[in-house]
Protein backbone atom coordinates (compact mmCIF):
# COMPACT_ATOMS: atom_id res chain seq x y z
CA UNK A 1 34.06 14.11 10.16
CA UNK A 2 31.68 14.88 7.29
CA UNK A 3 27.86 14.59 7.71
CA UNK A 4 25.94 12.57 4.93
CA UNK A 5 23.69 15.04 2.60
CA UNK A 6 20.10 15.73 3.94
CA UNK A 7 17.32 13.55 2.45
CA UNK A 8 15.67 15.07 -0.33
CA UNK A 9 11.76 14.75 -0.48
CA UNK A 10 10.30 12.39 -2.93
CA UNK A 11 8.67 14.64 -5.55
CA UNK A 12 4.75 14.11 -5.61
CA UNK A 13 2.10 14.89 -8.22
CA UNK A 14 -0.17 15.21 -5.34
CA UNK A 15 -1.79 18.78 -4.89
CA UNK A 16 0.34 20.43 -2.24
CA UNK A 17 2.90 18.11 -2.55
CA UNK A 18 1.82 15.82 0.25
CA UNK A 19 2.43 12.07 -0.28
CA UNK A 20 0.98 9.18 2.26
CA UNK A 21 3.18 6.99 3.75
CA UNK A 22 1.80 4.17 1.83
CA UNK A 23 2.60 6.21 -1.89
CA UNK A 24 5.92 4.57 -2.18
CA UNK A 25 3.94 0.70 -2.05
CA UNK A 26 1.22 1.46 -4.70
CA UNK A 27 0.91 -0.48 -7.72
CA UNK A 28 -0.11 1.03 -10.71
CA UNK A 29 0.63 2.93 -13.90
CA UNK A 30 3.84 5.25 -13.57
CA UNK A 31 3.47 5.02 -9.81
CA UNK A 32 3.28 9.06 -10.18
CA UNK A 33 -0.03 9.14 -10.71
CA UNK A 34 -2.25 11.59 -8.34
CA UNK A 35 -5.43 8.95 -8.67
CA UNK A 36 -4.77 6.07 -6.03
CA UNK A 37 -4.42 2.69 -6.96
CA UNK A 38 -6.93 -0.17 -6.95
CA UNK A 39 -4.39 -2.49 -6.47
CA UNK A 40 -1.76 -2.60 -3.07
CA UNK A 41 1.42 -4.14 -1.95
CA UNK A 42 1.02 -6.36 1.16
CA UNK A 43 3.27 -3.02 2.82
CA UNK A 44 0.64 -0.93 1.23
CA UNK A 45 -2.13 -2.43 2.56
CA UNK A 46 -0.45 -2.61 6.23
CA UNK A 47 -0.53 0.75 5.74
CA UNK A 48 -4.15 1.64 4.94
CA UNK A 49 -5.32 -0.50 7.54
CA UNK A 50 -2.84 0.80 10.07
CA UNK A 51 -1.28 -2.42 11.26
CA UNK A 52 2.07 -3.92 10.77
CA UNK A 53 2.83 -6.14 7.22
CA UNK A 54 3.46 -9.20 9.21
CA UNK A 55 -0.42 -9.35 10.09
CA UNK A 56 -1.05 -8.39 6.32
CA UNK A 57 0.76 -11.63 4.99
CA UNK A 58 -0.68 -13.80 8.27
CA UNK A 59 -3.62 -12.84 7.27
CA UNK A 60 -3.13 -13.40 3.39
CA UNK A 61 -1.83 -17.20 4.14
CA UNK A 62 -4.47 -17.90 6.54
CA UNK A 63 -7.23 -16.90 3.73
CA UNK A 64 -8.72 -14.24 5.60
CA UNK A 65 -7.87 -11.45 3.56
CA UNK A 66 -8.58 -12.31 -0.43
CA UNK A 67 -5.36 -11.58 -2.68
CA UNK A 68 -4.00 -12.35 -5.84
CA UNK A 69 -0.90 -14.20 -6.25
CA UNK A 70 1.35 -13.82 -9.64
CA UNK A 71 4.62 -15.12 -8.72
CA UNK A 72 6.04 -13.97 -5.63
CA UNK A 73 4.03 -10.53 -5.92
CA UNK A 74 1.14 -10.64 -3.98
CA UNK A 75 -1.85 -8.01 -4.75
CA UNK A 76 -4.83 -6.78 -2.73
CA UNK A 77 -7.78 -4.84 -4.30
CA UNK A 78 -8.31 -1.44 -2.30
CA UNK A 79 -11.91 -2.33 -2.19
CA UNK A 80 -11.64 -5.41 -0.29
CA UNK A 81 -9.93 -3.18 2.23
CA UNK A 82 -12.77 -0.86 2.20
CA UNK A 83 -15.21 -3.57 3.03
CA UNK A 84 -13.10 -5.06 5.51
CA UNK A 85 -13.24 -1.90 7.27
CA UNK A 86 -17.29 -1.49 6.71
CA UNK A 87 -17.38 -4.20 8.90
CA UNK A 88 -18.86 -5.82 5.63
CA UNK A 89 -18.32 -10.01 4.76
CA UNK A 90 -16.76 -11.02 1.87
C-alpha cells in the first residue's frame, strides 16, 4: 500500500515564512504580496473575525455587514471589519 506524498507548505513572502490562515482568501494584486489586502473573500473575512463563513454571508444578505457585489464575487473592505470590531456603527 503506498502512502500519498506529504503536503508541501505554501511558499510565503511573509518574513519568517509564516502565512495566516486567511492568506489563501485575500484579494489583491499577485496574491503574494507581504502587505495585506484591503479587500476580503466572504472565507477571508470569517476568518479575521473568527467565526464560521456561513455567518459571514447571513450576515452579508441580511445587510448587516456592508459588501460589494460584482457578479457572484462578493467583497468586504478590511476596514469595515476593523470598525465592526471597535464596537464602532457604520
Amino acid at each position: 500500500m503506498s502512502m500519498p506524498p506529504p503536503e508541501q507548505p505554501e511558499p510565503s513572502s511573509a518574513p519568517g515564512g509564516q502565512t495566516s490562515p486567511a492568506a489563501r482568501f485575500l484579494v489583491g494584486p499577485g496574491n503574494g504580496s507581504a502587505l495585506p489586502s484591503a479587500v476580503l473573500s466572504p472565507n477571508a473575512a470569517a476568518a479575521y473575525l473568527g467565526c464560521d463563513r456561513k455567518t459571514v454571508y447571513a450576515a452579508v444578505e441580511r445587510g448587516e455587514l456592508p459588501s460589494l457585489r460584482l457578479g457572484r464575487r462578493i467583497f468586504i473592505a478590511r476596514a469595515t471589519l476593523d470598525r465592526l470590531l471597535a464596537g464602532e456603527q457604520r
